[in-house]
C-alpha atoms as a PDB file:
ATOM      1  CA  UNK A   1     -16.016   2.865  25.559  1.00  0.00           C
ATOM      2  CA  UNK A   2     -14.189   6.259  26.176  1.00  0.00           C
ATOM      3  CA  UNK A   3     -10.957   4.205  26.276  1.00  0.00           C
ATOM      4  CA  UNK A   4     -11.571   2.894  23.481  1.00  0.00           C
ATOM      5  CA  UNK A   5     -13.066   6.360  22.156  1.00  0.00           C
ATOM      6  CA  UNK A   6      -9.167   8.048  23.529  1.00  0.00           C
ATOM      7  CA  UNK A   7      -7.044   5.493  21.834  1.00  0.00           C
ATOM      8  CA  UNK A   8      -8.770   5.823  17.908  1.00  0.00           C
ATOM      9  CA  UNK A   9      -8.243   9.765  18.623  1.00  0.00           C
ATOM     10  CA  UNK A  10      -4.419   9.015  19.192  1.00  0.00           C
ATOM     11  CA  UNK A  11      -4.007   6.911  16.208  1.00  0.00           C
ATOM     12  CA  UNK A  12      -6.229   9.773  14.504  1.00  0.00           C
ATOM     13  CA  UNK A  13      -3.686  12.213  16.193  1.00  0.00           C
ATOM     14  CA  UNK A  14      -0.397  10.176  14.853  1.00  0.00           C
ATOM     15  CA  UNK A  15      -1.152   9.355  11.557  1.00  0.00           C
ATOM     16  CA  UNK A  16      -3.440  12.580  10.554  1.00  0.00           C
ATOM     17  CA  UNK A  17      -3.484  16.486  11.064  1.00  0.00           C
ATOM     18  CA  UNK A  18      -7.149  16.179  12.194  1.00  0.00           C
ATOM     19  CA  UNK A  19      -7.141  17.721  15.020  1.00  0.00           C
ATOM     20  CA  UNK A  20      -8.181  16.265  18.054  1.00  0.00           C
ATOM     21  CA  UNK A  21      -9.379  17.322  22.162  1.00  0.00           C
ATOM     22  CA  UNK A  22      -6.381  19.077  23.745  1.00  0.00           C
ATOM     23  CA  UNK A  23      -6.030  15.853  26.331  1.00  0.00           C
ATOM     24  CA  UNK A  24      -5.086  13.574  23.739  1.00  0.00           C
ATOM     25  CA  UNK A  25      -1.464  13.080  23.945  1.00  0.00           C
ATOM     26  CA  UNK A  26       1.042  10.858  22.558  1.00  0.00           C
ATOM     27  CA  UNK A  27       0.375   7.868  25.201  1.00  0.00           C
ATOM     28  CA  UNK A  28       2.859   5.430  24.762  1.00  0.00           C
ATOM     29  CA  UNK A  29       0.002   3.071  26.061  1.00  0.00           C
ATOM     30  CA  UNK A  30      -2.695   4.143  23.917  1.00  0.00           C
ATOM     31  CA  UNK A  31       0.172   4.357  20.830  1.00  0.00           C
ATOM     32  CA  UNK A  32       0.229   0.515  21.751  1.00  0.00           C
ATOM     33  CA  UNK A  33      -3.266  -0.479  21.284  1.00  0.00           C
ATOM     34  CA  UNK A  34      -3.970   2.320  18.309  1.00  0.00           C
ATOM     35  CA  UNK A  35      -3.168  -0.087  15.042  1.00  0.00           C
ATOM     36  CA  UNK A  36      -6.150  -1.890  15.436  1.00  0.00           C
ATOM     37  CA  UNK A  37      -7.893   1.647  14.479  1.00  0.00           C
ATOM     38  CA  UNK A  38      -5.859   2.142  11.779  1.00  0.00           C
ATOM     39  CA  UNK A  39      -8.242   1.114   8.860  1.00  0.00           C
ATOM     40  CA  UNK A  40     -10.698   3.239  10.560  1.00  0.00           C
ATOM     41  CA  UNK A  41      -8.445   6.114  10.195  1.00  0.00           C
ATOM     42  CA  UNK A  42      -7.945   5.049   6.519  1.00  0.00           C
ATOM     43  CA  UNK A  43     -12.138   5.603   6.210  1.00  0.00           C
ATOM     44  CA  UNK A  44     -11.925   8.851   7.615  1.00  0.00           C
ATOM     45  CA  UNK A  45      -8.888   9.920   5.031  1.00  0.00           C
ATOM     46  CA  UNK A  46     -10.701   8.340   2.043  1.00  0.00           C
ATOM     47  CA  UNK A  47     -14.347   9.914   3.178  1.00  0.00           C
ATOM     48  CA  UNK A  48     -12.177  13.487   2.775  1.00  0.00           C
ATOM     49  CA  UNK A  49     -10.700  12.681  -0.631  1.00  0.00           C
ATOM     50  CA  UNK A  50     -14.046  11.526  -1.869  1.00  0.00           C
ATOM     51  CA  UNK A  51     -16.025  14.382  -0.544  1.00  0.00           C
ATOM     52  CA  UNK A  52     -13.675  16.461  -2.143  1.00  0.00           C
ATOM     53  CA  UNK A  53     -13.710  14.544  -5.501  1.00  0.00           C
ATOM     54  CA  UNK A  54     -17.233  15.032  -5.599  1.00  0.00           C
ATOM     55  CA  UNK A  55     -17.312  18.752  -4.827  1.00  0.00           C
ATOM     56  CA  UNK A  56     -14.362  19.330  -7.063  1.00  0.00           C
ATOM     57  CA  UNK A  57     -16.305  17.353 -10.108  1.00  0.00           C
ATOM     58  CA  UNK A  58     -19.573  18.694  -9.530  1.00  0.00           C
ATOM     59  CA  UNK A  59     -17.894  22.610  -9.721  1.00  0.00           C
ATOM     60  CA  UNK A  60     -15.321  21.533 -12.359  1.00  0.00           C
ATOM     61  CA  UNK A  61     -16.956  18.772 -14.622  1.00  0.00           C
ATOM     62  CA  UNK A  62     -13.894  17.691 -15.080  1.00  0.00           C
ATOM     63  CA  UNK A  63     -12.867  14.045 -13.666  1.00  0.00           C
ATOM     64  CA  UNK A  64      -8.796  14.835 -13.530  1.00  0.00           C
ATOM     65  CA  UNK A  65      -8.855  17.984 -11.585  1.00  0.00           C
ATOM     66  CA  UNK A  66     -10.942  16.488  -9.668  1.00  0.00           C
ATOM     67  CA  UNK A  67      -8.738  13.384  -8.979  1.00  0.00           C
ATOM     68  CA  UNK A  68      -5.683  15.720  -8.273  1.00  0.00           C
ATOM     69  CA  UNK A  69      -7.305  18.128  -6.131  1.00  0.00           C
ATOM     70  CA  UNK A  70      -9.259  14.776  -4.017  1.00  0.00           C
ATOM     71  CA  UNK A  71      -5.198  13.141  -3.765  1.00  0.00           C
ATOM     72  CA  UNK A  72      -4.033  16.835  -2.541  1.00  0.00           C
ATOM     73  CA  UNK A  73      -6.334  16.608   0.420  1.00  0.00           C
ATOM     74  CA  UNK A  74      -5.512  13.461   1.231  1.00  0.00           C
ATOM     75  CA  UNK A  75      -2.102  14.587   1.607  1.00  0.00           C
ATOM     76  CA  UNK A  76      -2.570  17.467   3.692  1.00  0.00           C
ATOM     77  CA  UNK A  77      -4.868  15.209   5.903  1.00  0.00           C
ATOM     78  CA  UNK A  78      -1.942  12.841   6.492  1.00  0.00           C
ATOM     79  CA  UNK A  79       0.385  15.324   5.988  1.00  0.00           C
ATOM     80  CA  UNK A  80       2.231  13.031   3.596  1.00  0.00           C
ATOM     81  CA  UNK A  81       3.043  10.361   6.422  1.00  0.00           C
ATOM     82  CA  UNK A  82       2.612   7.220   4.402  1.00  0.00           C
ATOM     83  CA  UNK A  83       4.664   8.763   1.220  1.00  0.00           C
ATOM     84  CA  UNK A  84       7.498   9.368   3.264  1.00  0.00           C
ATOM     85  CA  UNK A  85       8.058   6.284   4.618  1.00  0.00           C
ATOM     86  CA  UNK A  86       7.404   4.925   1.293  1.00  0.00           C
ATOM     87  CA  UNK A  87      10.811   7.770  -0.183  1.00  0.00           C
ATOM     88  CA  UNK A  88      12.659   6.298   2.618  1.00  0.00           C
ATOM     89  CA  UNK A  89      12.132   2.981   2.015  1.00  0.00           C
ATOM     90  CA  UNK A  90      13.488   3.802  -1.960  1.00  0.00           C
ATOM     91  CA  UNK A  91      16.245   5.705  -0.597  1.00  0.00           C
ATOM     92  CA  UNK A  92      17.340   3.138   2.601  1.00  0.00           C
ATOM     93  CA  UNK A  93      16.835  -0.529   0.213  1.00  0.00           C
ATOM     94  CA  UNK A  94      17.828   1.151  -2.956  1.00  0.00           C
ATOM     95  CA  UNK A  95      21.090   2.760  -1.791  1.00  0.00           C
ATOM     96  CA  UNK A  96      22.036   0.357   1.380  1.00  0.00           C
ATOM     97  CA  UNK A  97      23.911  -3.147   1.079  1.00  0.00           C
ATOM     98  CA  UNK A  98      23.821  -3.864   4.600  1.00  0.00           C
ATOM     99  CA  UNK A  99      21.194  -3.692   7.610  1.00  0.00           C
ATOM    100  CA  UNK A 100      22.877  -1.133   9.422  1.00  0.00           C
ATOM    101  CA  UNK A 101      23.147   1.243   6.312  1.00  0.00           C
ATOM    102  CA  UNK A 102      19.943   0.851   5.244  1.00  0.00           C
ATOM    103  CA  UNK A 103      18.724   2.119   8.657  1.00  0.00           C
ATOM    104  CA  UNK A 104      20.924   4.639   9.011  1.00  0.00           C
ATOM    105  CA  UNK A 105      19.536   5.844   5.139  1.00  0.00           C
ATOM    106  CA  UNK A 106      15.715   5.628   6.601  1.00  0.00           C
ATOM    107  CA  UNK A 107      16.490   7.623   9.452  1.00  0.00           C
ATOM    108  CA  UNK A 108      18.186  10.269   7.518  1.00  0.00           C
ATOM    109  CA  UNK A 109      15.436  13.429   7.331  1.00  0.00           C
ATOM    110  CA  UNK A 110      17.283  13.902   3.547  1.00  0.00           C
ATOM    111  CA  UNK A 111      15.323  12.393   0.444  1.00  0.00           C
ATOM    112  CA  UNK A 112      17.307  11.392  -2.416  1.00  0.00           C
ATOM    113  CA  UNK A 113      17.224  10.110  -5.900  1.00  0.00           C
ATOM    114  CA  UNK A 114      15.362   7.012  -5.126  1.00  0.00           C
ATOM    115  CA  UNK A 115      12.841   8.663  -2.372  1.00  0.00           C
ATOM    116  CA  UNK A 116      11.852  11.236  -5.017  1.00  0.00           C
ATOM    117  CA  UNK A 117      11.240   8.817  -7.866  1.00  0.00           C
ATOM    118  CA  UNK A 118       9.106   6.951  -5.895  1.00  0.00           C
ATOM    119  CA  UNK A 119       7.035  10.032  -4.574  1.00  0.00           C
ATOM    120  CA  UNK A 120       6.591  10.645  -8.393  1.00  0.00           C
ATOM    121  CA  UNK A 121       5.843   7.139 -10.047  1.00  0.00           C
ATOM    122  CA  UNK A 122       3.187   6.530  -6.826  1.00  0.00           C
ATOM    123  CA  UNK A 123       1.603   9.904  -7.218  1.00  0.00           C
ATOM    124  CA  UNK A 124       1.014   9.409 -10.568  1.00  0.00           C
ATOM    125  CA  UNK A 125      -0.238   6.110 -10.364  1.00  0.00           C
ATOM    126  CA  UNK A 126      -2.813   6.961  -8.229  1.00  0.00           C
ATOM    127  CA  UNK A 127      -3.792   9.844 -10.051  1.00  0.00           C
ATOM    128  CA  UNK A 128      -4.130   7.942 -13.426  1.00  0.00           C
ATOM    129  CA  UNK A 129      -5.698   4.516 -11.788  1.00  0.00           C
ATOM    130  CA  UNK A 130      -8.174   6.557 -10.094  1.00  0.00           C
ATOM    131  CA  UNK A 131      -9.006   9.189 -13.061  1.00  0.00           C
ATOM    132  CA  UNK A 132      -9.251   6.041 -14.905  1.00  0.00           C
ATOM    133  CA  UNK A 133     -11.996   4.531 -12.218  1.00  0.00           C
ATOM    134  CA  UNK A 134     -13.786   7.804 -11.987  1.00  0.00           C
ATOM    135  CA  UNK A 135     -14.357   7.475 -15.740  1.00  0.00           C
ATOM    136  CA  UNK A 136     -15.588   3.717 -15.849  1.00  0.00           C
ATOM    137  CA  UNK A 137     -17.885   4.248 -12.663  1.00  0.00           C
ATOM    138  CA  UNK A 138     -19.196   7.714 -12.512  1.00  0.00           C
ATOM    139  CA  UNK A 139     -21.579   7.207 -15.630  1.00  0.00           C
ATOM    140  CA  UNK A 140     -23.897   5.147 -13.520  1.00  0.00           C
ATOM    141  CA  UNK A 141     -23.364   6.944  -9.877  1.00  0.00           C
ATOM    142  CA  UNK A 142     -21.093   8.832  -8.125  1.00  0.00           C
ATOM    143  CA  UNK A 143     -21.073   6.919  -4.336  1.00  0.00           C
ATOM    144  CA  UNK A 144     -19.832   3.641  -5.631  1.00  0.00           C
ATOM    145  CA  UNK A 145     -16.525   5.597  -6.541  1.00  0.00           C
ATOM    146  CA  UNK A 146     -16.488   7.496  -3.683  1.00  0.00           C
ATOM    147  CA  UNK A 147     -16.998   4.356  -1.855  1.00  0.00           C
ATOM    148  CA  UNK A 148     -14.066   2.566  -3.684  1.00  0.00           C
ATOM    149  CA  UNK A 149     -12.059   5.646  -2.602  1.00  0.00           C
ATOM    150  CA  UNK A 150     -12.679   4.997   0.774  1.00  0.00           C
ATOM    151  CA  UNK A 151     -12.135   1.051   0.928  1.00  0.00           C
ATOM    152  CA  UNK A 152      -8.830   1.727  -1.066  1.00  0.00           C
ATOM    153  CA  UNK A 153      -7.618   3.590   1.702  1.00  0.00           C
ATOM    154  CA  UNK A 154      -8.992   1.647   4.767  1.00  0.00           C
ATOM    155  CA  UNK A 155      -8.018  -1.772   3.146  1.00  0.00           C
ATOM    156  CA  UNK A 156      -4.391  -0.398   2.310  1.00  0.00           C
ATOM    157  CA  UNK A 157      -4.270   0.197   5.778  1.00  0.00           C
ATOM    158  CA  UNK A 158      -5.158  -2.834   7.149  1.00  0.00           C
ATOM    159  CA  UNK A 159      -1.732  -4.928   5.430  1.00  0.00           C
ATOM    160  CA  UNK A 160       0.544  -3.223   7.961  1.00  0.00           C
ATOM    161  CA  UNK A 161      -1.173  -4.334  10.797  1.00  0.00           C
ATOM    162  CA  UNK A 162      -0.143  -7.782   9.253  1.00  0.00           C
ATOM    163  CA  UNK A 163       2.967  -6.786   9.644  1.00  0.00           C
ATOM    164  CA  UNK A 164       3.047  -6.016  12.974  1.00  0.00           C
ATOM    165  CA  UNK A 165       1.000  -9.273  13.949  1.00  0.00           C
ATOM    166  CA  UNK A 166       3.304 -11.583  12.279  1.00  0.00           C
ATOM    167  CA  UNK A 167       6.931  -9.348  12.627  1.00  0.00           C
ATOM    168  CA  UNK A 168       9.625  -7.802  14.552  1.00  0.00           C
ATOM    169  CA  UNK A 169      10.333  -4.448  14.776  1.00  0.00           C
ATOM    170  CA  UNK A 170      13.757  -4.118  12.972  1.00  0.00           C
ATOM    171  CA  UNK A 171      15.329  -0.992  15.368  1.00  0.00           C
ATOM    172  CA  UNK A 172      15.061  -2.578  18.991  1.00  0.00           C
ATOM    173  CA  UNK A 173      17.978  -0.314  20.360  1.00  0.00           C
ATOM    174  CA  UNK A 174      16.404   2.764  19.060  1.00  0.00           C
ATOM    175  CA  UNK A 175      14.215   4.397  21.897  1.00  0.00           C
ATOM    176  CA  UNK A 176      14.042   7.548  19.384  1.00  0.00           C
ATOM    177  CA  UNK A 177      12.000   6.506  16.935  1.00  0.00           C
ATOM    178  CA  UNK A 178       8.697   7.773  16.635  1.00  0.00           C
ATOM    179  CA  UNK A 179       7.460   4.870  15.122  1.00  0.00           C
ATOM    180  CA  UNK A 180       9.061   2.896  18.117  1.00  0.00           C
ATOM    181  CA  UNK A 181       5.699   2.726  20.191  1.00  0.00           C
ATOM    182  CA  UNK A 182       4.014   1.070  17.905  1.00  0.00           C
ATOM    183  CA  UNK A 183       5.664  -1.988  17.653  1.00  0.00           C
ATOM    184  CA  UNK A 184       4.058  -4.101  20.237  1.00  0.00           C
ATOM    185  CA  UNK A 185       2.492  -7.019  18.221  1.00  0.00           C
ATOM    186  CA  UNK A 186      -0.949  -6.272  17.919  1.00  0.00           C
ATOM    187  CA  UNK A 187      -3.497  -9.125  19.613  1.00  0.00           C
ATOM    188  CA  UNK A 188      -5.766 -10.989  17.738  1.00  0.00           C
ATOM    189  CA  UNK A 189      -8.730  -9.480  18.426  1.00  0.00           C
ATOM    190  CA  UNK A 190      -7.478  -6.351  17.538  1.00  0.00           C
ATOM    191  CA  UNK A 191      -5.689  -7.882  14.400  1.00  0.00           C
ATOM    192  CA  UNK A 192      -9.325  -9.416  13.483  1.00  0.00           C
ATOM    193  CA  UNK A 193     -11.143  -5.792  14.373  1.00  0.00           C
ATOM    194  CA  UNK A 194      -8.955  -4.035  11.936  1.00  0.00           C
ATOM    195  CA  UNK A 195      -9.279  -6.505   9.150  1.00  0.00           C
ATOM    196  CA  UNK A 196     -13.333  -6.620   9.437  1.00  0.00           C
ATOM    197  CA  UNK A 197     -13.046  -2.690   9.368  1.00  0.00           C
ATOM    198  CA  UNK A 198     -10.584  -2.416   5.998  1.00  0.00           C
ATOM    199  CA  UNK A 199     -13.253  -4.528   4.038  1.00  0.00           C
ATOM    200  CA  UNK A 200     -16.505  -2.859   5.553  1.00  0.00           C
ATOM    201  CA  UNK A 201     -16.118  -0.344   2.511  1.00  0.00           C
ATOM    202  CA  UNK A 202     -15.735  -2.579  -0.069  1.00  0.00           C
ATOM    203  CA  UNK A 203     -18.598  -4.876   0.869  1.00  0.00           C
ATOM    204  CA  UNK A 204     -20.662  -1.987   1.344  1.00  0.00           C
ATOM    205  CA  UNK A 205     -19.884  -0.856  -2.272  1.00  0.00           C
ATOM    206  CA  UNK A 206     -20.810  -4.326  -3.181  1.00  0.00           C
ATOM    207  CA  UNK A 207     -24.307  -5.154  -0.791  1.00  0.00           C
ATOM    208  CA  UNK A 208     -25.285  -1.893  -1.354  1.00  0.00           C
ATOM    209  CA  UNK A 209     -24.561  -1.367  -5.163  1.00  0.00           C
ATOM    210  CA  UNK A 210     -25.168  -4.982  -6.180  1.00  0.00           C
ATOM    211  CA  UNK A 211     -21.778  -5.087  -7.617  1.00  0.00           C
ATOM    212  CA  UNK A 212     -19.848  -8.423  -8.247  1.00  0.00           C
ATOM    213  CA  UNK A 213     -18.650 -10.255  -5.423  1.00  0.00           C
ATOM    214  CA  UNK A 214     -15.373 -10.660  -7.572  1.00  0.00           C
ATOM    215  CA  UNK A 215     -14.147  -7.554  -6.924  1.00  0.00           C
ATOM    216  CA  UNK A 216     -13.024  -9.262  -3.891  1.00  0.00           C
ATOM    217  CA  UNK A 217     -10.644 -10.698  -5.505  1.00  0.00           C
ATOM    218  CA  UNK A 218      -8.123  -8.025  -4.872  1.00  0.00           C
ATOM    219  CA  UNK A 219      -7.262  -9.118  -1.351  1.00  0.00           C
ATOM    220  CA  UNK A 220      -5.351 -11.756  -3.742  1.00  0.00           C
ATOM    221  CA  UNK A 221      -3.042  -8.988  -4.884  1.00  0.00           C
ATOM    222  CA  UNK A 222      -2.565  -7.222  -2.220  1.00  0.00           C
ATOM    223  CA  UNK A 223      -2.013 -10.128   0.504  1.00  0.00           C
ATOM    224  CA  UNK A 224       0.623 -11.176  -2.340  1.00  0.00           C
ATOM    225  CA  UNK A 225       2.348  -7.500  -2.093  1.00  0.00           C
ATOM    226  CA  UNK A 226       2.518  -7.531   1.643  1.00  0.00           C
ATOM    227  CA  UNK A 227       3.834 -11.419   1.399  1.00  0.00           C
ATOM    228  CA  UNK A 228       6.566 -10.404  -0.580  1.00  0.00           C
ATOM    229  CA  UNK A 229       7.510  -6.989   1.142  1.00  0.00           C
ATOM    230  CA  UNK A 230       7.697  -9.001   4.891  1.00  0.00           C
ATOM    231  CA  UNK A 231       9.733 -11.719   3.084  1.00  0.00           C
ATOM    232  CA  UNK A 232      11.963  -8.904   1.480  1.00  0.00           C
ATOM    233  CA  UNK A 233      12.443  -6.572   4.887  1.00  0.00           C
ATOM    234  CA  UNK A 234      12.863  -9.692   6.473  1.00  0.00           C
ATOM    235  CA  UNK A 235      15.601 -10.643   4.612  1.00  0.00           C
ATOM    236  CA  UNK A 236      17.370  -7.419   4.633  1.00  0.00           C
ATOM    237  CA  UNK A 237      16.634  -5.699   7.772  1.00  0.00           C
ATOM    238  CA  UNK A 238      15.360  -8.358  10.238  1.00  0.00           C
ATOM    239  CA  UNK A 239      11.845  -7.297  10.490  1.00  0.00           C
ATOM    240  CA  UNK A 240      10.283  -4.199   9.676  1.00  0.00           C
ATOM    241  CA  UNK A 241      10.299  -0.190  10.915  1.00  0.00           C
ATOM    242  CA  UNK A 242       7.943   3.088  10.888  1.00  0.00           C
ATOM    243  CA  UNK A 243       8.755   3.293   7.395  1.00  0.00           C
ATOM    244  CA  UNK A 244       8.280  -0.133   5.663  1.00  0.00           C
ATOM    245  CA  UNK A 245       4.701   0.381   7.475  1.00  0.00           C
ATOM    246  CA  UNK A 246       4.367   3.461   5.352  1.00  0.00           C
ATOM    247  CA  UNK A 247       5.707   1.607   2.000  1.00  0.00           C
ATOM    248  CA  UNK A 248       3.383  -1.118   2.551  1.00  0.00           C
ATOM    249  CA  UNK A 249       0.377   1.442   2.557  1.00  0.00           C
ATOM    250  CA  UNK A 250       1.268   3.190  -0.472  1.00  0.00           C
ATOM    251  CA  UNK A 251       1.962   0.247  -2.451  1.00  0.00           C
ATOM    252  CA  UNK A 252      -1.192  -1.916  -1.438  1.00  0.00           C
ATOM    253  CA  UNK A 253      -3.471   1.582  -2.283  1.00  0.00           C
ATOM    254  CA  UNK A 254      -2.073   1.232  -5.538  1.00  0.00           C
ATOM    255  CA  UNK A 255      -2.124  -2.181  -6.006  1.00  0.00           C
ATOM    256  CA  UNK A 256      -5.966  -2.022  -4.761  1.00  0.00           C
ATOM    257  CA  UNK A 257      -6.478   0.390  -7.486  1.00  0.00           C
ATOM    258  CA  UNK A 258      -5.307  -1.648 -10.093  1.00  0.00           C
ATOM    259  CA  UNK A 259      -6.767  -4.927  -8.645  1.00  0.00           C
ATOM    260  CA  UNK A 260     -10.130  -3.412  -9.150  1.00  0.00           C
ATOM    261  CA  UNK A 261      -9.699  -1.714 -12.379  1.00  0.00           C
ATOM    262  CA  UNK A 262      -8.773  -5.440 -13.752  1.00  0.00           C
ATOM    263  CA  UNK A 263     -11.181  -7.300 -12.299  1.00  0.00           C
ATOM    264  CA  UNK A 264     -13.727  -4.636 -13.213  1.00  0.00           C
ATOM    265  CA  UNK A 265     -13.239  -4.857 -16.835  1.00  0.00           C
ATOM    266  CA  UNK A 266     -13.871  -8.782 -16.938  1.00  0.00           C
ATOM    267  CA  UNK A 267     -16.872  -8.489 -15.029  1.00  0.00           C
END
């Protein structure tokens, strides 16, 4: 159990700034085995953006500053780890026509053109899907949004673990990558413990709330988004990197977001 216990605090440690007992390091060991606690992680980041939603809303009354303020915490909880892989993912596919300069783009520390557009169009995306699903759920109760919140992020989290079940890592002579530890394919059991945990949320929301079981319909979408993205980083880079993990995220949150908000006005 304290294993266990030490290798969710390094994933919490990697992918958050929550900080964490001094004798948590970056084990390349625990690094390993930490993806299968990386839905959990996403719980933890969506519990903070809700909480502070629901402050924000109840000292505000007013659903958009609430939204922004809930998706600036967030941020500073990850320290905006998912949205820059996602801005160098723009920047490497949208300005590389070859593997080995579309790696060298994602490595660069620069953002460009295409990194900051996509920064902007995801950010406000999220902003507006959620505003949108504040507005349709918060005039019956307040915790099933905050409990969407939560099972967007843990279930966004749970498509790169696909990734690194079913792909290669893409920079196998690169021992400098940070990302570089994580690419050991992740077991099954693990793969199957960090599925079950990215849809605990959402079938909370719906056991608890007696809310259709439709609106599990969006692992449709979203298993269709990380289909495609493989397929794509397959084809240009040979597998995937740090970064593509971070795309995938970011793009399945929103994707999740707008899954929901269209099943949830036919139901």
């Amino acid at each position: 159990m304290k294993k266990e216990v030490r290798i969710f605090l390094t994933a919490l440690m990697f992918f958050t700034r929550i900080p964490v007992p001094s004798r948590i390091d970056h084990n390349t060991a625990d690094l390993n085995k930490s993806s299968r606690y990386f839905p959990m992680v996403g719980i933890l980041v969506g519990l903070i953006g809700a909480l502070l939603f629901a402050g924000a809303n109840a000292l505000f009354k007013d659903i958009f500053t609430a939204v922004i303020l809930s998706v600036m915490a967030t941020l500073l909880t990850t320290g905006a780890f998912h949205e820059d892989g996602l801005a160098d993912v723009a920047d490497g596919f949208g300005g590389g026509w070859t593997k080995q300069r579309i790696l060298e783009i994602m490595k660069d520390s620069r953002v460009g053109a295409f990194g900051v557009i996509a920064i902007m169009m995801i950010l406000l995306l999220k902003i507006c899907l959620l505003a949108k699903l504040a507005l349709v759920m918060i005039n019956t109760q307040l915790l099933p949004f905050c409990l969407l919140y939560i099972a967007a992020h843990a279930f966004s989290r749970t498509m790169p673990v696909c990734l690194l079940r079913f792909m290669a890592y893409s920079r196998e002579d690169d021992s400098t990558s940070k990302s570089k530890p994580l690419a050991t394919k992740i077991s099954w059991p693990g793969f199957i413990l960090a599925n079950v945990t990215g849809l605990v949320p959402l079938l909370l929301l719906i056991i608890c709330f007696h809310h259709s079981w439709l609106l599990l319909l969006v692992i449709i979408p979203c298993a269709l988004l990380t289909i495609y993205l493989a397929r794509y980083f397959n084809k240009w880079i040979n597998g995937y990197t740090g970064d593509c993990l971070g795309a995938t995220q970011q793009l399945n949150e929103v994707i999740f977001y707008m899954g929901i908000l269209a099943i949830w006005n036919y139901i």
